[in-house]
Protein backbone atom coordinates (compact mmCIF):
# COMPACT_ATOMS: atom_id res chain seq x y z
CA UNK A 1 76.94 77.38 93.35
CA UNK A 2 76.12 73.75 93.55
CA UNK A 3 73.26 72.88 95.38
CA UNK A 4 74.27 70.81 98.30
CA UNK A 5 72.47 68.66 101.15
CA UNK A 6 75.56 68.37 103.48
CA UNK A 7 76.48 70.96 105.83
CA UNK A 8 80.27 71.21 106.14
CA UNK A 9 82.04 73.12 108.94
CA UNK A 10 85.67 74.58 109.25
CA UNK A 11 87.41 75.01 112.49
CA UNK A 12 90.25 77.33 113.34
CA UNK A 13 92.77 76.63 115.85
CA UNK A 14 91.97 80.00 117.68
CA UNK A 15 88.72 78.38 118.16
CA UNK A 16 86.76 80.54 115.07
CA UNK A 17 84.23 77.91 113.57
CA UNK A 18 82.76 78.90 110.25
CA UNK A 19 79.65 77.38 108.59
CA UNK A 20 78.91 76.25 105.06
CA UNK A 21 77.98 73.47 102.33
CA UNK A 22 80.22 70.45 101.33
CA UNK A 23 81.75 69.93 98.13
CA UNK A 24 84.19 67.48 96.87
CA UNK A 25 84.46 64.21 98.73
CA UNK A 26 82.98 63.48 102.17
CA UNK A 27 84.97 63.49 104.83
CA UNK A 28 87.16 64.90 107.44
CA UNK A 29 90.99 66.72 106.21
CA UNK A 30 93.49 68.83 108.59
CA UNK A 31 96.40 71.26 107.48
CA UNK A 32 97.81 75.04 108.05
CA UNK A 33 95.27 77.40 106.27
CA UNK A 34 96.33 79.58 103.79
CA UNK A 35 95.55 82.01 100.97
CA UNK A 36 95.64 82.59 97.32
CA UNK A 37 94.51 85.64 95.37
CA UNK A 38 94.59 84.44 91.93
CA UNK A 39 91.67 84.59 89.79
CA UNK A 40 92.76 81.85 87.77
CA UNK A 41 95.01 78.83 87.48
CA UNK A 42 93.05 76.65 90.27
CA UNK A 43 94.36 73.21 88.79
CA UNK A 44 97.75 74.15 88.37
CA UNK A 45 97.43 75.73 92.08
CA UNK A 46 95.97 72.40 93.32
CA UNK A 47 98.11 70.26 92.06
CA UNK A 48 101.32 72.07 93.24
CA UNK A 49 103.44 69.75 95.49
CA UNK A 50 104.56 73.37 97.27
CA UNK A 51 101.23 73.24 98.95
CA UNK A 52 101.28 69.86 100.67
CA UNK A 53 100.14 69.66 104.11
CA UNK A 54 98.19 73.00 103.58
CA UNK A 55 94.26 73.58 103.46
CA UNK A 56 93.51 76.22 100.92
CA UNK A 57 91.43 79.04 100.60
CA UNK A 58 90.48 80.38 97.48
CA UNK A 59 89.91 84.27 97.70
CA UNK A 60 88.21 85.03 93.98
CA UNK A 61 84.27 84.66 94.68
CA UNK A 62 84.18 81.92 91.90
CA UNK A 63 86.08 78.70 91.45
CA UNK A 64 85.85 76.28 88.87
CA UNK A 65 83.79 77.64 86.24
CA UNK A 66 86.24 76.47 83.38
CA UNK A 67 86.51 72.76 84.90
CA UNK A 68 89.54 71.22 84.74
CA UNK A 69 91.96 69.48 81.86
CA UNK A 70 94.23 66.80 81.82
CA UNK A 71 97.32 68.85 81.05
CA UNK A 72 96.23 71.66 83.71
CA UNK A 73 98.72 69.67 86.33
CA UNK A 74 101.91 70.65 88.25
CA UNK A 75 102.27 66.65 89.30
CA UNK A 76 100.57 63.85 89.17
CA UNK A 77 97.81 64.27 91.70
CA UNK A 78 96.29 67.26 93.90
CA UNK A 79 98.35 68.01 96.61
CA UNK A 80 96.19 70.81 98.67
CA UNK A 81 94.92 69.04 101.84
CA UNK A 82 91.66 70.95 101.68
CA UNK A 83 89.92 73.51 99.76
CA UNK A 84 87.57 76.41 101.41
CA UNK A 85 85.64 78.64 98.90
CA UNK A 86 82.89 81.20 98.48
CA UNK A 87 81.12 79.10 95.58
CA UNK A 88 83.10 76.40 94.28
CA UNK A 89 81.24 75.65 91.01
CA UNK A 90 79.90 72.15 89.66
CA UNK A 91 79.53 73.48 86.22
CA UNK A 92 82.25 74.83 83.65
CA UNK A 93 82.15 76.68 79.91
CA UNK A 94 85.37 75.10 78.70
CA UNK A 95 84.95 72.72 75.90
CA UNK A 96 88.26 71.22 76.15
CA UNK A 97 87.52 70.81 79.93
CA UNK A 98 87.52 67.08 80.49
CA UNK A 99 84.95 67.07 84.00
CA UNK A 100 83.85 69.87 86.71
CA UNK A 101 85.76 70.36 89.66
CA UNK A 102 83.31 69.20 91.96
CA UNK A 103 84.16 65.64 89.80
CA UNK A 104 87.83 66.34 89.69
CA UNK A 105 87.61 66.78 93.60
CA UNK A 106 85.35 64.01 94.23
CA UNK A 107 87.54 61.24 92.25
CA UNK A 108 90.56 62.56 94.10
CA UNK A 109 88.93 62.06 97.73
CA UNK A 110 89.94 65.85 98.24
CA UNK A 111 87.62 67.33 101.23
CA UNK A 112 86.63 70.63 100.61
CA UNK A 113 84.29 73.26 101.73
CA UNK A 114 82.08 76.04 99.98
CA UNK A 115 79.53 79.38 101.09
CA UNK A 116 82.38 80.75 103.15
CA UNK A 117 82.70 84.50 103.45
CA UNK A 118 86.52 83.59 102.03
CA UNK A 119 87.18 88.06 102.15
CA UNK A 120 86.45 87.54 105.96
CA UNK A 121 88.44 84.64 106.66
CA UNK A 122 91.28 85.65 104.54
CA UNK A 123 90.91 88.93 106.30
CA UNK A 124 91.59 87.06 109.54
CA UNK A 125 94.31 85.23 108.85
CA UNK A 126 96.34 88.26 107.68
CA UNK A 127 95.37 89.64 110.99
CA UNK A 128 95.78 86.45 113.12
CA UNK A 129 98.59 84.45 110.68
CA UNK A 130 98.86 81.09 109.27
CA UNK A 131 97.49 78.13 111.83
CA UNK A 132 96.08 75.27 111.33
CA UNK A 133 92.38 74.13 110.53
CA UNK A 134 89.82 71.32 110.34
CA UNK A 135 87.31 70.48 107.59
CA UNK A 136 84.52 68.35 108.13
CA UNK A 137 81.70 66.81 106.44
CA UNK A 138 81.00 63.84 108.45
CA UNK A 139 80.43 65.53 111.93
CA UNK A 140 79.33 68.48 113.32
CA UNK A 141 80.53 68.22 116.38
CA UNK A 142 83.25 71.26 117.36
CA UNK A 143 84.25 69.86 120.38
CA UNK A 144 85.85 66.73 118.63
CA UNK A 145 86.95 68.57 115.77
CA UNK A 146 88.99 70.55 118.31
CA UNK A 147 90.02 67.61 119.96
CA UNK A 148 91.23 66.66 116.69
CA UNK A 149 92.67 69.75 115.69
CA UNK A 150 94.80 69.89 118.56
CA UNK A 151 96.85 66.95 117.06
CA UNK A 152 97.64 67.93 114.06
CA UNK A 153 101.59 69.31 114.01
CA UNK A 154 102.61 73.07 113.41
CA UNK A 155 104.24 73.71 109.60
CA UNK A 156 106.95 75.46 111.76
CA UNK A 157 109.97 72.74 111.77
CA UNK A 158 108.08 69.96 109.59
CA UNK A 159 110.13 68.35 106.73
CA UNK A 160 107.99 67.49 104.01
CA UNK A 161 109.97 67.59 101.32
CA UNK A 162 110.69 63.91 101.22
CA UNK A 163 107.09 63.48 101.37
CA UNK A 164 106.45 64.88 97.66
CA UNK A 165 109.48 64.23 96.03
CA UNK A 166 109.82 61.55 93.52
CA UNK A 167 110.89 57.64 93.95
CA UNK A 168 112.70 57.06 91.61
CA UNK A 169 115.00 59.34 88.98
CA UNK A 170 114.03 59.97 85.97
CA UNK A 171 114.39 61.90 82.47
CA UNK A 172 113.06 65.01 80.27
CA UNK A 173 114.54 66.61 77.20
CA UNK A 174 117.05 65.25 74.22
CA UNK A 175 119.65 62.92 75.89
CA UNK A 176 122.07 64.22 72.96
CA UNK A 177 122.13 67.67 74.31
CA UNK A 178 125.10 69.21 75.79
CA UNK A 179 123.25 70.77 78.69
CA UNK A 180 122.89 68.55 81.15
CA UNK A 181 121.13 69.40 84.80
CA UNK A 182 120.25 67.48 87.97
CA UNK A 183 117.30 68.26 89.41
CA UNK A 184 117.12 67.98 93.15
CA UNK A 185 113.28 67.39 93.62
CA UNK A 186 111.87 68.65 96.49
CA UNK A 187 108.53 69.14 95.12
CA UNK A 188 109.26 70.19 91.62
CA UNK A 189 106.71 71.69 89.06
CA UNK A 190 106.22 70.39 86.28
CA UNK A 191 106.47 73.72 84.44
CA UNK A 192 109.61 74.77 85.65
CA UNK A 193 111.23 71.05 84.11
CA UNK A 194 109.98 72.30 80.85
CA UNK A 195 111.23 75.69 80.53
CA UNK A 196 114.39 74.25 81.02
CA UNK A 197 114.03 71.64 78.51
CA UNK A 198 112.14 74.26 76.17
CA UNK A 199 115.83 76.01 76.65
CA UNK A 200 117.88 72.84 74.56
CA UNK A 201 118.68 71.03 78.08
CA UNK A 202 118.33 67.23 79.31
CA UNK A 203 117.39 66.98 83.09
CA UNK A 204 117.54 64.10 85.31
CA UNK A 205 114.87 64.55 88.40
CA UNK A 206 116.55 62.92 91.45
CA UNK A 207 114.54 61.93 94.65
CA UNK A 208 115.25 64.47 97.64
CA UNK A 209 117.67 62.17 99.79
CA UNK A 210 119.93 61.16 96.75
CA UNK A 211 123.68 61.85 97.59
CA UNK A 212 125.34 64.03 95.57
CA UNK A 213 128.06 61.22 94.65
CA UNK A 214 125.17 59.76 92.72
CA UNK A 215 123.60 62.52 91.19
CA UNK A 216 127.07 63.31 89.98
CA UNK A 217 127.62 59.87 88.10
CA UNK A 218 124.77 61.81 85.58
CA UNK A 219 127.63 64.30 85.09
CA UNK A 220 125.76 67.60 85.19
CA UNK A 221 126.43 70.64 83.93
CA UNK A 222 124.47 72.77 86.03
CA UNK A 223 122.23 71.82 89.50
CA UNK A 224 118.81 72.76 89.83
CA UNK A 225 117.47 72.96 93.11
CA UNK A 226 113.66 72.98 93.65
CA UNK A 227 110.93 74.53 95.52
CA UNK A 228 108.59 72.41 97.81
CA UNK A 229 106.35 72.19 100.97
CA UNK A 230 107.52 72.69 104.54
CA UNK A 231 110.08 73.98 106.89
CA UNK A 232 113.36 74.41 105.13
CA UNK A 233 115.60 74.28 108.22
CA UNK A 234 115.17 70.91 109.38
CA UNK A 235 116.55 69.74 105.56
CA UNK A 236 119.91 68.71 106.52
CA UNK A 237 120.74 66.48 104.02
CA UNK A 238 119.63 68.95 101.02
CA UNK A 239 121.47 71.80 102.90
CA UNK A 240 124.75 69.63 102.77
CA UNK A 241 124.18 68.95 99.24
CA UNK A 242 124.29 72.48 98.16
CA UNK A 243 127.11 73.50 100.38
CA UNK A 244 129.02 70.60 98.19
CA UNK A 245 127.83 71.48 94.89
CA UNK A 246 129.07 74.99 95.61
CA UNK A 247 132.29 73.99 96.33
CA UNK A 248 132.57 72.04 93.02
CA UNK A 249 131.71 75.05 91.42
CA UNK A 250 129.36 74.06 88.66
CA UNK A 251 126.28 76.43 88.11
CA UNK A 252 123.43 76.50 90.70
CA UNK A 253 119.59 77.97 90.36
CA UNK A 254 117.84 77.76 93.69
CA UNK A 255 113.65 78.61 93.16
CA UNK A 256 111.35 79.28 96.22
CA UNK A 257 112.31 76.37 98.83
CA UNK A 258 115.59 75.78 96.80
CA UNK A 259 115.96 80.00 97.30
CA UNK A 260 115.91 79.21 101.64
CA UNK A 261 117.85 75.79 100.88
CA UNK A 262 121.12 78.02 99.32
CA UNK A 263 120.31 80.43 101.94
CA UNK A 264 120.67 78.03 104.85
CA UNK A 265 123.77 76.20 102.67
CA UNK A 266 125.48 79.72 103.22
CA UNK A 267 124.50 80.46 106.91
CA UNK A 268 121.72 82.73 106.22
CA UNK A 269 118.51 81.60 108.44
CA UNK A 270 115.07 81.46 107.40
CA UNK A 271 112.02 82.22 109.42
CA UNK A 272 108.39 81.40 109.53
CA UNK A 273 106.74 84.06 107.29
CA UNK A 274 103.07 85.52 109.54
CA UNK A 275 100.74 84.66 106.38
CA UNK A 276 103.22 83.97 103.28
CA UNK A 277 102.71 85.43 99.81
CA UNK A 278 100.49 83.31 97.73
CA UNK A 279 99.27 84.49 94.33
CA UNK A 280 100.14 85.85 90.84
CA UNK A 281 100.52 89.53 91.04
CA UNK A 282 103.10 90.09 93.34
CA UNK A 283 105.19 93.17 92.52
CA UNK A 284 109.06 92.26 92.63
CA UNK A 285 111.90 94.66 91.58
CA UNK A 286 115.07 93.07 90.26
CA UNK A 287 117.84 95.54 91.67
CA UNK A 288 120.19 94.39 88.96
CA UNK A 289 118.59 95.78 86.02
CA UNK A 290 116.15 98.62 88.07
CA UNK A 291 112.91 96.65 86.32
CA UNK A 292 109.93 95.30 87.79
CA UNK A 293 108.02 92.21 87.94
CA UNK A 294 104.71 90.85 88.19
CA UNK A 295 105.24 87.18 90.02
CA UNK A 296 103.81 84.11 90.98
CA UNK A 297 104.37 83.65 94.13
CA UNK A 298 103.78 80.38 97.00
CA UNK A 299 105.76 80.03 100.20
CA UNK A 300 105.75 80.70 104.05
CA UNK A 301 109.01 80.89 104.84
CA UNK A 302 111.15 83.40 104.14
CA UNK A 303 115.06 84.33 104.24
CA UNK A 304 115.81 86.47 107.31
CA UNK A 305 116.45 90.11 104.97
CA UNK A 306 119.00 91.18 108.78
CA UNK A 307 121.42 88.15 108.32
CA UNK A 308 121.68 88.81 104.55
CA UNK A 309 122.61 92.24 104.92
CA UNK A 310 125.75 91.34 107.49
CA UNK A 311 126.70 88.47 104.46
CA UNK A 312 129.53 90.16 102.81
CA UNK A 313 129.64 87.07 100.25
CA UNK A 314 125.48 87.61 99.20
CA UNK A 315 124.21 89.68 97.07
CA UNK A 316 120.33 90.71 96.81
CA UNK A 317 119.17 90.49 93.34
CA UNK A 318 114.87 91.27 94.01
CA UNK A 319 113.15 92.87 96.55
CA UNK A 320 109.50 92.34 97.12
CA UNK A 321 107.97 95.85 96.58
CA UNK A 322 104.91 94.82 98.98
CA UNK A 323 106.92 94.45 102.10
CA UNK A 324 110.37 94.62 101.04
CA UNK A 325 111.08 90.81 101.77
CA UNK A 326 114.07 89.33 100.16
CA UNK A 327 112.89 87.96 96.54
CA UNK A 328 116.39 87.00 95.04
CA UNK A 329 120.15 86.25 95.99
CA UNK A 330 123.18 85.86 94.54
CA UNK A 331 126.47 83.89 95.59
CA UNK A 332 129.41 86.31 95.10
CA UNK A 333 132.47 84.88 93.17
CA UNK A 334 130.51 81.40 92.58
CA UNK A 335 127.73 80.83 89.76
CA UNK A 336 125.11 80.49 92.54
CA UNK A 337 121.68 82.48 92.42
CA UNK A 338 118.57 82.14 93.58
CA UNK A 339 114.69 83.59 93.68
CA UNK A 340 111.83 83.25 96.23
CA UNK A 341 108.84 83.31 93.16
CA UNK A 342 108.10 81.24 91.14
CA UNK A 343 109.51 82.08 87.41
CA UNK A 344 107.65 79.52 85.59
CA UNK A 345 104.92 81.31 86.35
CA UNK A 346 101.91 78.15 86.02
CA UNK A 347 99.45 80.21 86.21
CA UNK A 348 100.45 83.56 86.31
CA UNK A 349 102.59 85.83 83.85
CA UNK A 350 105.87 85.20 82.01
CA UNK A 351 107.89 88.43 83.06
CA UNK A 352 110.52 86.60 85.05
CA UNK A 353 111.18 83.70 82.14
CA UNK A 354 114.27 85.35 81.63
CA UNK A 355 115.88 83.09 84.87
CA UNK A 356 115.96 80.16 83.20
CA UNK A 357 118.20 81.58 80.27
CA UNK A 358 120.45 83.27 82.55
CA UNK A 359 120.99 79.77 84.15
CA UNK A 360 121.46 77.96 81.15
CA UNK A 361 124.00 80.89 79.89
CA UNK A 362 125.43 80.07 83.01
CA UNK A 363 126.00 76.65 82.06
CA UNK A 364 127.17 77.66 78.82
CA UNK A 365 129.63 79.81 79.92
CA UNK A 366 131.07 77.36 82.99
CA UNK A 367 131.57 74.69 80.30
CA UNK A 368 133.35 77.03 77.88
């Protein structure tokens, strides 16, 4: 635990104020707080675009103690909006570790408080739900920070997938291979571009409002739709794009946003989730094969499981074992599937890898 001389404080919007020590950058940051579980993995976690907008708490009692690494990165910056832990640790063991997190933090302006009871206040959330919160370093007065609070939007019907999604297109993999895939990028991973590359493909990453007559002028083989932060339903455009690219018939692999995108692009609502599921040991059972699966998993939003079971044309593919939430669907009589984890799995384990070669047999097959 560092040893800090500024006193931090973190307000709830149901008016619980909890105490403790800065860390990071100075400041003030605002976001919907929420929760992950995993013991490792903090940069990749961090630097997630899925988690824009959201202040994070960090449940393990110890964060940072292997620093952080260059190549430790979902995209090119940290996208949390805050970080809340129990002690958030200055120094690491890593050699290849190229600075502490309290650097990494401090060089990316990213407000964060530490000597929370996180088991409490995670705790409460799964008792209360997701809301938003206030971090401050600069003032210790509640009644502004309340004030302040107040002002900040709901996650429930913000788009923010816009907000995280690239400029400009652009490239990965052998430009000779005959696997070619648009990416829509609604917040992409890194990670999950390479395991398709890893797989013998060449993607093109479009930005999130790109119309489909353009993305098809890279004539792709197979469409990739991404996962990403926010509300899903207000996403016209990318639900219109979908409903087209199904109807042209080419291969389609929906993951976590992209999951509630093909949802919504086949009149299945989604719904704001009470606390999400945020972690990497999430027990998921893939119905198709009677197996189970230890996931990675990051969203708030969910599929409504009612309007999927009066869908004659769905299939459910994985079932959350936790709570039974729909983890996985599939588009009958079009190549069209989807899950709600995270397959990559950066960090977390590798037991759902398997995705990304069913979508590229896809392809292979559809071409053939």
């Amino acid at each position: 635990m560092p040893l800090s001389t500024s006193s931090a404080v973190l307000v709830l919007a149901d008016g619980s104020v909890h105490q403790g020590q800065a860390f990071g950058a100075l400041g003030t940051t605002t976001g919907e707080i929420c929760f992950n579980t995993g013991m490792t993995g903090y940069q990749e976690v961090f630097t997630d675009p899925s988690y824009f907008g959201q202040i994070l708490i960090m449940n393990t009692a110890h964060i940072g103690n292997y620093g952080v690494k260059d190549l430790d990165v979902e995209s090119d910056s940290i996208k949390i909006s805050g970080l809340i832990g129990r002690n958030l640790e200055p120094l690491y063991s890593r050699r290849q570790a190229a600075a502490s997190l309290q650097d990494y933090l401090q060089q990316s302006g990213m407000v964060s408080i530490q000597g929370v009871d996180t088991r409490s206040l995670v705790a409460h959330i799964r008792t209360k739900g997701a809301m938003n919160c206030i971090i401050s370093s600069e003032t210790d007065d509640v009644a502004a920070l309340k004030k302040q609070l107040a002002q900040v939007p709901n996650m429930d019907g913000l788009e923010l997938a816009s907000k995280v999604s690239t400029h400009a297109a652009y490239e990965m993999g052998n430009s000779a291979s005959d696997i070619r895939i648009a990416v829509m990028d609604y917040g992409v991973k890194r990670n999950i571009l390479q395991c398709m590359v890893d797989r013998g493909a060449y993607v093109r990453v479009f930005p999130a409002r790109t119309p489909l007559q353009e993305v098809k002028q890279f004539d792709p083989h197979g469409y990739f739709i991404s996962n990403g932060p926010g509300d899903p339903s207000p996403m016209d455009y990318a639900v219109s794009l979908v409903k087209e690219v199904m109807k042209e018939g080419k291969p389609l692999f929906g993951i976590c946003l992209g999951h509630q995108l093909l949802a919504l692009a086949n009149d299945i609502p989604t719904f704001k989730m009470h606390h999400g599921h945020r972690g990497l040991n999430h027990p998921v059972k893939n119905l198709e094969t009677g197996r189970s699966e230890i996931t990675t998993q990051n969203h708030g939003f969910g599929v409504d499981p009612d309007a999927v079971k009066k869908a004659d044309h769905i299939q459910v593919t994985h079932v959350n074992l936790n709570d039974h939430s729909i983890e996985g669907i599939r588009v009958k009589g079009k190549p069209a599937f989807s899950v709600q984890y995270h397959p990559e799995a950066t960090p977390g384990p590798h037991d759902s890898r398997y995705l990304f070669d069913q979508f590229i047999d896809m392809i292979k097959t559809s071409k053939n």
